[in-house]
C-alpha atoms as a PDB file:
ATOM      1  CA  UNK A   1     -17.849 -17.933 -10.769  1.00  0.00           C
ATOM      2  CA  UNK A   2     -16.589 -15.765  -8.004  1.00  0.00           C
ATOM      3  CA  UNK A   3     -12.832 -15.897  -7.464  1.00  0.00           C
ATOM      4  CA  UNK A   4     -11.926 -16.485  -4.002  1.00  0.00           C
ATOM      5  CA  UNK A   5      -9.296 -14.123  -2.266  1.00  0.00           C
ATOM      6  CA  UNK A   6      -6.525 -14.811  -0.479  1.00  0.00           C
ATOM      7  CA  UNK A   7      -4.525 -12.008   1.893  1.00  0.00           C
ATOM      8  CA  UNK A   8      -0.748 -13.318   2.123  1.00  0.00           C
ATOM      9  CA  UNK A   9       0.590 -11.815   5.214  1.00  0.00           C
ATOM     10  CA  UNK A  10       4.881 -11.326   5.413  1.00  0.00           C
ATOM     11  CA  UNK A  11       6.875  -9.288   5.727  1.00  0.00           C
ATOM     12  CA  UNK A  12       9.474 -11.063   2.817  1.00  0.00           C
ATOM     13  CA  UNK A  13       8.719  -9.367  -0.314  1.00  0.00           C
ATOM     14  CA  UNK A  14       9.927 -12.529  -2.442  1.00  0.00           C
ATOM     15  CA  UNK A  15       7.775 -14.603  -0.299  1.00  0.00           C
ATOM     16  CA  UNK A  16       5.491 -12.433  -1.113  1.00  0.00           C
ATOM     17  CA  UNK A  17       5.725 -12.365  -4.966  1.00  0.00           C
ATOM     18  CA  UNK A  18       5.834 -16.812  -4.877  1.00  0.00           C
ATOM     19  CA  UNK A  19       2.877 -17.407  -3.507  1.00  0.00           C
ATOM     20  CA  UNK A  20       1.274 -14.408  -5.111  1.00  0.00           C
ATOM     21  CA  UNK A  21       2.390 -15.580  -8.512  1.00  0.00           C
ATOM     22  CA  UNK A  22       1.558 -19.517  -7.806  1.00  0.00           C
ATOM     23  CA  UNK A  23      -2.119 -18.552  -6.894  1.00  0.00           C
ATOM     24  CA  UNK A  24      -2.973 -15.738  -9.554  1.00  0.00           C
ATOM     25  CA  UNK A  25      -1.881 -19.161 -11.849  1.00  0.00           C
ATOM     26  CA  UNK A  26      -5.121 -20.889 -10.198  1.00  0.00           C
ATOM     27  CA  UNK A  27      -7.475 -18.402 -10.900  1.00  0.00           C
ATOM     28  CA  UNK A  28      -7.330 -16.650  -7.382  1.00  0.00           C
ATOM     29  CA  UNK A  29      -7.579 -12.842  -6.532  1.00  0.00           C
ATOM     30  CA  UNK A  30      -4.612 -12.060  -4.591  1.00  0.00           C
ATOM     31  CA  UNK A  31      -3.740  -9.211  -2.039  1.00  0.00           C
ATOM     32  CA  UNK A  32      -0.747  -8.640   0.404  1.00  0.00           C
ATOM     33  CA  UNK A  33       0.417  -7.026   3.606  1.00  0.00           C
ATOM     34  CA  UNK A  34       3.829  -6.547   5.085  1.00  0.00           C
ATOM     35  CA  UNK A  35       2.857  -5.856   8.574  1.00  0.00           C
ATOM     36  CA  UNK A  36       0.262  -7.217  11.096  1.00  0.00           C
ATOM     37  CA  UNK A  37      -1.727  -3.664  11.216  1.00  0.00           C
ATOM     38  CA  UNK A  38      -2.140  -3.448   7.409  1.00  0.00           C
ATOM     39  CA  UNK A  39      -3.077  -7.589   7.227  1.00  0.00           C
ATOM     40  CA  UNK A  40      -6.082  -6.263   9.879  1.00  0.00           C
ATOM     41  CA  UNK A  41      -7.200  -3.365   8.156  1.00  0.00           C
ATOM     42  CA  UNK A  42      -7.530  -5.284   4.682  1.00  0.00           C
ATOM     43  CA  UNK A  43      -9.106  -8.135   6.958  1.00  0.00           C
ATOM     44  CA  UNK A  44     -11.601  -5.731   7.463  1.00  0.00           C
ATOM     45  CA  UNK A  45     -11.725  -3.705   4.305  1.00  0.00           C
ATOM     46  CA  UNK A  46     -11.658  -6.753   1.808  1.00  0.00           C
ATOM     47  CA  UNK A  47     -12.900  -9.599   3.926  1.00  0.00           C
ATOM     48  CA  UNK A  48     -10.554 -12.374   2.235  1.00  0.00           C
ATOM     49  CA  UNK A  49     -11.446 -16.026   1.769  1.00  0.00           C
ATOM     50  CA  UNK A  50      -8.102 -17.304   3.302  1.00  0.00           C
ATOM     51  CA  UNK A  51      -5.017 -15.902   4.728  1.00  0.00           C
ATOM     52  CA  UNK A  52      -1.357 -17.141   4.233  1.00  0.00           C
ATOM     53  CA  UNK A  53      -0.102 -15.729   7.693  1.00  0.00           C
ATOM     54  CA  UNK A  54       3.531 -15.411   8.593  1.00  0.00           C
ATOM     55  CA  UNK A  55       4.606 -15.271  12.492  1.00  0.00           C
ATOM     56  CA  UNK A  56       6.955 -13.025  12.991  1.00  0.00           C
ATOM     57  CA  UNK A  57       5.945  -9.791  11.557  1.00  0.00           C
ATOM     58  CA  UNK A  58       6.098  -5.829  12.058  1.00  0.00           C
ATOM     59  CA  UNK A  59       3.826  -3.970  14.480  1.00  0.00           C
ATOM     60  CA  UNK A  60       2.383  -7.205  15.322  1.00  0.00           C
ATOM     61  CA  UNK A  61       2.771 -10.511  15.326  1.00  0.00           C
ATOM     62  CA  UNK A  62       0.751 -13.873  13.287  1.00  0.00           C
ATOM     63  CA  UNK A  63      -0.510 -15.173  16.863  1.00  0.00           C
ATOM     64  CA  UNK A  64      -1.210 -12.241  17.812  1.00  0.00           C
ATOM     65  CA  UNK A  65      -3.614 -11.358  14.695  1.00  0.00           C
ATOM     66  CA  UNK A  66      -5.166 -14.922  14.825  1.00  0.00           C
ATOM     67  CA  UNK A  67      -5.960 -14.597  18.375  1.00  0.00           C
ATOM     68  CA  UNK A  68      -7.241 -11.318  17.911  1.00  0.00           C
ATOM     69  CA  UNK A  69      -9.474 -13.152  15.159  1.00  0.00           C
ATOM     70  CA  UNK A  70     -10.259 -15.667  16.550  1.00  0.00           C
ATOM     71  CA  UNK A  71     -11.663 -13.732  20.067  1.00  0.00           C
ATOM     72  CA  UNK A  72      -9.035 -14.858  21.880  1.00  0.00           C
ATOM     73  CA  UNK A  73      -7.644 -11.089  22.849  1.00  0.00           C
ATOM     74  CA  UNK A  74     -10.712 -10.801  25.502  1.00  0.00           C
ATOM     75  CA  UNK A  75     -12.347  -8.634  23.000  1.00  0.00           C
ATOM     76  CA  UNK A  76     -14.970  -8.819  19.897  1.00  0.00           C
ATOM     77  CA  UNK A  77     -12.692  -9.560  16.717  1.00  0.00           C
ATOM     78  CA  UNK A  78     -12.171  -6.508  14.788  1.00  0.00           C
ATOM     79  CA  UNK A  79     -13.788  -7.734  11.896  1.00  0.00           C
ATOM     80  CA  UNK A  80     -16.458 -10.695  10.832  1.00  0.00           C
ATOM     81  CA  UNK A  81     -14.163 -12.460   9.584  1.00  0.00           C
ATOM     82  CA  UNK A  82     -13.334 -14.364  12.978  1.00  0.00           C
ATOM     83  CA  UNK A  83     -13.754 -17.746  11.278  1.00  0.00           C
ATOM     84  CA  UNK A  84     -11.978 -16.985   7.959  1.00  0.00           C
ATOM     85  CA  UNK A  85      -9.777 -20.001   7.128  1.00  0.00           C
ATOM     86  CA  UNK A  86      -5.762 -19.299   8.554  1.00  0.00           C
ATOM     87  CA  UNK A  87      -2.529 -21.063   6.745  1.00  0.00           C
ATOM     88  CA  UNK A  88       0.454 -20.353   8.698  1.00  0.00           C
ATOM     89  CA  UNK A  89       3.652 -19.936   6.455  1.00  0.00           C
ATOM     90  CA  UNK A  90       6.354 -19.449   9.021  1.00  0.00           C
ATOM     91  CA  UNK A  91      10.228 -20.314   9.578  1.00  0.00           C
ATOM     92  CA  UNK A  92       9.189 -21.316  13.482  1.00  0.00           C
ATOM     93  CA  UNK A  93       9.824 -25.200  13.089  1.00  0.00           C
ATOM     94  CA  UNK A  94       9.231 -25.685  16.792  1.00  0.00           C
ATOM     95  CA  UNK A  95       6.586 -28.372  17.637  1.00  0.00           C
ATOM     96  CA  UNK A  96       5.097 -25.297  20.424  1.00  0.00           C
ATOM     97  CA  UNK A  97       4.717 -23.312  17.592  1.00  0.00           C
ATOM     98  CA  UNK A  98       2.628 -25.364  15.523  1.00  0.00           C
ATOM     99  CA  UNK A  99       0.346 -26.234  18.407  1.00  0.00           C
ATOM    100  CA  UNK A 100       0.364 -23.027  19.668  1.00  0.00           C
ATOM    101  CA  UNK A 101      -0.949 -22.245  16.381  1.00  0.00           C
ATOM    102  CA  UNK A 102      -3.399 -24.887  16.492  1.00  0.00           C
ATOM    103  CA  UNK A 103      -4.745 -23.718  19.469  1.00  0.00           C
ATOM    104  CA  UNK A 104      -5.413 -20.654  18.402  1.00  0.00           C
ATOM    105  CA  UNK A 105      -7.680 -21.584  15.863  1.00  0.00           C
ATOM    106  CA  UNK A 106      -5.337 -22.141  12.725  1.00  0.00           C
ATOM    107  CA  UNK A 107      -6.212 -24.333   9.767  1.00  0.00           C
ATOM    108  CA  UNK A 108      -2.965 -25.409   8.851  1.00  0.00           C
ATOM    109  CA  UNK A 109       0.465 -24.861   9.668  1.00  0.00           C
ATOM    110  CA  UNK A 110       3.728 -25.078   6.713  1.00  0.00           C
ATOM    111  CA  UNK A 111       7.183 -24.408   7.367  1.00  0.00           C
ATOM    112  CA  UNK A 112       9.756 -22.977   5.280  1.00  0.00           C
ATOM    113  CA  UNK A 113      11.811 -23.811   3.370  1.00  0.00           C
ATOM    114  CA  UNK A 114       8.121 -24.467   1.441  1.00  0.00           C
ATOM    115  CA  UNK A 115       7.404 -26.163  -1.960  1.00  0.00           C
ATOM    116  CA  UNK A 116       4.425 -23.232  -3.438  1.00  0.00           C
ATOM    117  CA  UNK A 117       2.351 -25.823  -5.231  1.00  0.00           C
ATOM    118  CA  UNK A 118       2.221 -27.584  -2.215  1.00  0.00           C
ATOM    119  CA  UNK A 119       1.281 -24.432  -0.607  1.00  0.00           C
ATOM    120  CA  UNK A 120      -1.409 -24.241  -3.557  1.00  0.00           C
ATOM    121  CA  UNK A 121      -2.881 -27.446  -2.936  1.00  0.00           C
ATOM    122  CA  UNK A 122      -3.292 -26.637   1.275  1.00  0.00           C
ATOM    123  CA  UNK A 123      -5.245 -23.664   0.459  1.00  0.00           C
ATOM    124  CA  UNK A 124      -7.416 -25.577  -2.070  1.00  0.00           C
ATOM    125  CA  UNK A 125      -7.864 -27.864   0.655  1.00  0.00           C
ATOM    126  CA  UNK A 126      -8.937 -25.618   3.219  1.00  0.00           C
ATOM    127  CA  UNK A 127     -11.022 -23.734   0.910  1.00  0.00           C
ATOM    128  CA  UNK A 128     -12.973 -26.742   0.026  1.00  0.00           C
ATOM    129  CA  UNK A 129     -13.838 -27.711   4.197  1.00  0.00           C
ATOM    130  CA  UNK A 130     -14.521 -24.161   4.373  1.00  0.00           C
ATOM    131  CA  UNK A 131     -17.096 -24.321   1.881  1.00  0.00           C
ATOM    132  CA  UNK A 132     -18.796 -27.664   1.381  1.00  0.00           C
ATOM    133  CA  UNK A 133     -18.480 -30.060   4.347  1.00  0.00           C
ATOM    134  CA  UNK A 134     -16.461 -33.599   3.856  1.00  0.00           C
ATOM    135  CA  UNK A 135     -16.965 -37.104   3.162  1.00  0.00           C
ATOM    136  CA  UNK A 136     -19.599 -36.503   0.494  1.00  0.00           C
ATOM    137  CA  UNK A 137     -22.539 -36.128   3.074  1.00  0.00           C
ATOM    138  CA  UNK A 138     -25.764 -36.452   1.402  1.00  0.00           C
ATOM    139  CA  UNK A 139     -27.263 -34.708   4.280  1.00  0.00           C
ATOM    140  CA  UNK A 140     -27.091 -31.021   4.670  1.00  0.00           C
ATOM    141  CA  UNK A 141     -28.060 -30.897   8.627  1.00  0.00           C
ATOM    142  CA  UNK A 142     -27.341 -33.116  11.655  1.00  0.00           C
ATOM    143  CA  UNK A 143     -29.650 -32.772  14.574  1.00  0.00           C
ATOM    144  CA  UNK A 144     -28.807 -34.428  17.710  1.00  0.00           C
ATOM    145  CA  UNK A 145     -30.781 -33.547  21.204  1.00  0.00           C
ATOM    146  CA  UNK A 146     -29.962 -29.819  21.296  1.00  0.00           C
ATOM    147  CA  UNK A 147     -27.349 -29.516  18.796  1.00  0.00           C
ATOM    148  CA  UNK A 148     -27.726 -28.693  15.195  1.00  0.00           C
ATOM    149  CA  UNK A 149     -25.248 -28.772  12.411  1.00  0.00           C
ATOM    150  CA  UNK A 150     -26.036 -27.216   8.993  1.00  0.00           C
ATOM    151  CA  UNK A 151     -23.245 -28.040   6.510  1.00  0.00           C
ATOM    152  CA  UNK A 152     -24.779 -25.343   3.967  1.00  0.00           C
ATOM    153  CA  UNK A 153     -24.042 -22.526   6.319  1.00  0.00           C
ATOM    154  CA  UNK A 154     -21.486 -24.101   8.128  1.00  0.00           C
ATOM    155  CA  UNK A 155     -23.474 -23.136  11.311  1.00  0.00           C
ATOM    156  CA  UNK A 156     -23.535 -25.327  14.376  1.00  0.00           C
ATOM    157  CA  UNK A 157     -26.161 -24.168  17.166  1.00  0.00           C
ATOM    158  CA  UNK A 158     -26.717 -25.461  20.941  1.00  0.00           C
ATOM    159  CA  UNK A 159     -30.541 -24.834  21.578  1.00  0.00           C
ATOM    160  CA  UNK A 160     -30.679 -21.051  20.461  1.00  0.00           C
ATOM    161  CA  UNK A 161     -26.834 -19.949  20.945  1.00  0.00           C
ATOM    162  CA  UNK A 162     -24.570 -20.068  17.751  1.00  0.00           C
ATOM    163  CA  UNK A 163     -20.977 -21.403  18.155  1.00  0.00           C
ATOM    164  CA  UNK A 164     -18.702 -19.995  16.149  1.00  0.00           C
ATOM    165  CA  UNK A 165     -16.013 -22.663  14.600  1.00  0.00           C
ATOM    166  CA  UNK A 166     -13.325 -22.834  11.753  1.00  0.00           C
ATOM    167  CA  UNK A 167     -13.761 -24.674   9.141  1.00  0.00           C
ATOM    168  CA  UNK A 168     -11.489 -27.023   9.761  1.00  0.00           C
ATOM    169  CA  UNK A 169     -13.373 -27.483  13.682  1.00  0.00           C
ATOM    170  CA  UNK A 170     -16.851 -27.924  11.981  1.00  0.00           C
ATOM    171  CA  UNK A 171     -15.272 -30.595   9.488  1.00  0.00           C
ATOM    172  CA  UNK A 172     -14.058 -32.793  12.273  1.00  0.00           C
ATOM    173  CA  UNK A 173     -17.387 -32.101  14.646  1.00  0.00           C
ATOM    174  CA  UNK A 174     -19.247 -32.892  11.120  1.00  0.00           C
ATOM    175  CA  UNK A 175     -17.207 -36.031   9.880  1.00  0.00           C
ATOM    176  CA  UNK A 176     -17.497 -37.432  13.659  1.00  0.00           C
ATOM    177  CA  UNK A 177     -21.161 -36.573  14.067  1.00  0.00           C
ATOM    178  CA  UNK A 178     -21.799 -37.844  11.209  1.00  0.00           C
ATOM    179  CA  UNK A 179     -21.017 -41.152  12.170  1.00  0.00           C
ATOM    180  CA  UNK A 180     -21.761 -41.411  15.880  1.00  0.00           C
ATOM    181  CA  UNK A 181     -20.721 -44.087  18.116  1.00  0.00           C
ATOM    182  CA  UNK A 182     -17.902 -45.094  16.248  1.00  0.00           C
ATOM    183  CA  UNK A 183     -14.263 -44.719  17.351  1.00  0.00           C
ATOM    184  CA  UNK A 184     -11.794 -43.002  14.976  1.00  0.00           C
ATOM    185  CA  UNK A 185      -8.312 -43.349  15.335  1.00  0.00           C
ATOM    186  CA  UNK A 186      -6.030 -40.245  15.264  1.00  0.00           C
ATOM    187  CA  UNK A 187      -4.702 -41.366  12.227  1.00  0.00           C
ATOM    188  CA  UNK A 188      -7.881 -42.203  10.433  1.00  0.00           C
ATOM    189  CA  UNK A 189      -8.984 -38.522  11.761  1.00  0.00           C
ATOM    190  CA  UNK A 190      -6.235 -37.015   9.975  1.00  0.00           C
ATOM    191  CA  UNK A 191      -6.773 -39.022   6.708  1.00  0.00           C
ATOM    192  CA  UNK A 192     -10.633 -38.139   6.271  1.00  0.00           C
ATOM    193  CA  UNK A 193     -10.577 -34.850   7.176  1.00  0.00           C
ATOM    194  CA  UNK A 194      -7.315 -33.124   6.927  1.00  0.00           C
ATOM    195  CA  UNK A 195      -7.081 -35.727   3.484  1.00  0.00           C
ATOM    196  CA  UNK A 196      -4.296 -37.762   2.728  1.00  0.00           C
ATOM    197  CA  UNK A 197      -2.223 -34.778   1.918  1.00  0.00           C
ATOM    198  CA  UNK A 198      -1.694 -33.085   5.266  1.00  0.00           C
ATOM    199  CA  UNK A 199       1.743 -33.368   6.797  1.00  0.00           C
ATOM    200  CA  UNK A 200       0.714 -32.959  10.727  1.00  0.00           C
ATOM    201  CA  UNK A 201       1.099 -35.126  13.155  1.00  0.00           C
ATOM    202  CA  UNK A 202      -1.535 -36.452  16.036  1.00  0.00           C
ATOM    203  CA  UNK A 203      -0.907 -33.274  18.021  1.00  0.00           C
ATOM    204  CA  UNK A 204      -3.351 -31.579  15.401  1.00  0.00           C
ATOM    205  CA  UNK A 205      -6.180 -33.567  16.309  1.00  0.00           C
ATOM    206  CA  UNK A 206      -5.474 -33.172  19.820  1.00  0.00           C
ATOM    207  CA  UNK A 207      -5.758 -29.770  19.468  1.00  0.00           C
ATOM    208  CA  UNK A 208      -8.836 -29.592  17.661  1.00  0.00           C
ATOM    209  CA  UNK A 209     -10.568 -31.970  19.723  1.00  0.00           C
ATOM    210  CA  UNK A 210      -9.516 -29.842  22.987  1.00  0.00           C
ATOM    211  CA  UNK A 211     -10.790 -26.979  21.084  1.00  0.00           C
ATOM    212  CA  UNK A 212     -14.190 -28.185  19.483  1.00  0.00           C
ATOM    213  CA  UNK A 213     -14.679 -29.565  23.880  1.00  0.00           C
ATOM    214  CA  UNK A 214     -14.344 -26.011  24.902  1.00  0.00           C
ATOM    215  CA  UNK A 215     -17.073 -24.619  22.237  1.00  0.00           C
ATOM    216  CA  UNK A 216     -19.449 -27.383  22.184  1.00  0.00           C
ATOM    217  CA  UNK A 217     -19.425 -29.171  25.644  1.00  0.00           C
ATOM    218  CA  UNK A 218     -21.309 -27.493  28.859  1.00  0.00           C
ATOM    219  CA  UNK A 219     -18.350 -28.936  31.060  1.00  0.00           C
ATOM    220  CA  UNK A 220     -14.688 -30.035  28.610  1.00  0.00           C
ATOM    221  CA  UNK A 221     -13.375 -31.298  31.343  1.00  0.00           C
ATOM    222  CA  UNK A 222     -16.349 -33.855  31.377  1.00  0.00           C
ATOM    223  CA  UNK A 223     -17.201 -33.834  27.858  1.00  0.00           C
ATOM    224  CA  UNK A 224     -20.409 -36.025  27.095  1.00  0.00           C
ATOM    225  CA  UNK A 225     -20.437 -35.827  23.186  1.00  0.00           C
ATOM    226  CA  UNK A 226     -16.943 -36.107  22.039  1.00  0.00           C
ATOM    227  CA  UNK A 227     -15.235 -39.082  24.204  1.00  0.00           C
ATOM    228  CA  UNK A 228     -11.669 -40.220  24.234  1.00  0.00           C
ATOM    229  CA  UNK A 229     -11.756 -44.210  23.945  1.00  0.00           C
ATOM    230  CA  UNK A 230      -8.433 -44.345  25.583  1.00  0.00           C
ATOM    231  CA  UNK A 231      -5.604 -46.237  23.663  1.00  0.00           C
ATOM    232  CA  UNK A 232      -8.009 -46.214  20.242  1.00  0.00           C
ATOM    233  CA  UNK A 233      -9.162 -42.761  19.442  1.00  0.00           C
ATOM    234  CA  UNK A 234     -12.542 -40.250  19.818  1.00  0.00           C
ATOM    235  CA  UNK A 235     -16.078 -40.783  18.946  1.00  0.00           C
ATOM    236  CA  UNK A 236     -18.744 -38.823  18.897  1.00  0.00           C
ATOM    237  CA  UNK A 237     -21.584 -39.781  21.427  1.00  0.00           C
ATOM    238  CA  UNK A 238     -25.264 -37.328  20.722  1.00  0.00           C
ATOM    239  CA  UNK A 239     -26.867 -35.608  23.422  1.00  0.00           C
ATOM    240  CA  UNK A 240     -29.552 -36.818  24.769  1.00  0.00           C
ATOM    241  CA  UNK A 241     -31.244 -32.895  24.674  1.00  0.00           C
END
């Protein structure tokens, strides 16, 4: 079996040499970069399955590499790895942080001072959504209308036009398509897809849900297949076509 491989991104060499250390114990192929233009040219170069990605960095900065990633920049990512799974590992405590981080299209967010086999078991986690899809599913497609989901590729379509998501956006479109029509609470959200063992808070799902809105739905402002039940939670409602 393939070992996945993980980029750690920071500019702290004994950061560096923890996490490197606590992976290479799990089995996984580890490489590193000090600086944001070296984490983008081994982005490119060795396409990684994950990426432990510090903030504040030389030559540029963690946001600024996810957003360039993620499309946000108002140009074509620099590499196809746009979706590749992000773990933020920063010292930035600040709520704004986090959910600027979220917004961007992270997968997770830890703060240090940072336990590494808790670190270990995040990127386990997100390297499981980002290859099988939760809960289980027997199913390996979802059609509703004109939207497809195909938890083998992890592709989601409207009509003929891909949409690009994270891993951890198709697992929440996924878990709530998969059970359409019925309300979720924030909390429950967090506990079946993030899994018991996240640490966010309901911000996270906030986040995604504004995010998945602005990928899936012709109008977010007026979304018509993920609704907010107000004072309960989100469900997922199919199109029609």
């Amino acid at each position: 079996m393939t070992k996945s491989t993980i980029l750690i991104v920071d500019d702290e060499a004994t950061i560096r040499e923890v996490v490197r250390k606590y992976l290479e114990l799990e089995g996984y192929r580890v490489i590193e970069a000090d600086t944001g233009p070296l984490a983008l040219q081994l982005l490119r170069e060795e396409k990684p399955d994950l990426v432990v990605l510090d903030i504040m960095l030389p030559g540029l900065d963690g946001f600024t590499i996810t957003r360039s990633l993620r499309g946000h920049s108002g140009s074509r990512p620099p590499t196809d790895s746009s979706t590749v799974p992000i773990i933020m590992l920063t010292a930035r405590t600040q709520e704004a942080d986090r959910v600027m981080g979220f917004e961007l299209g992270t997968d997770d967010y830890v703060t240090k001072p940072f336990s590494p086999r808790e670190l270990v078991m995040r990127v386990k986690a997100v390297l499981r959504r980002s290859i099988t899809p939760t809960n289980g599913a027997d199913h390996k497609s979802l059609e509703y209308g004109d939207l497809r989901l195909d938890a083998a590729t992890h592709i989601v379509q409207r009509g003929t036009t891909p949409i690009s998501l994270t891993a951890t956006e198709f697992d929440l479109l996924w878990f709530l398509a998969s059970h359409p029509r019925q309300v979720f609470s924030r909390a429950q959200l967090l506990e079946h897809v993030w899994g018991y063992d996240f640490y966010g808070d309901d911000s996270t799902v906030t986040v995604h849900i504004r995010r998945l809105r602005e990928k899936i739905e012709t109008d977010p402002g007026n979304p018509e297949c993920i609704l907010t039940v107000w004072g309960v939670g989100y469900k997922f409602e199919p199109p029609l076509s």
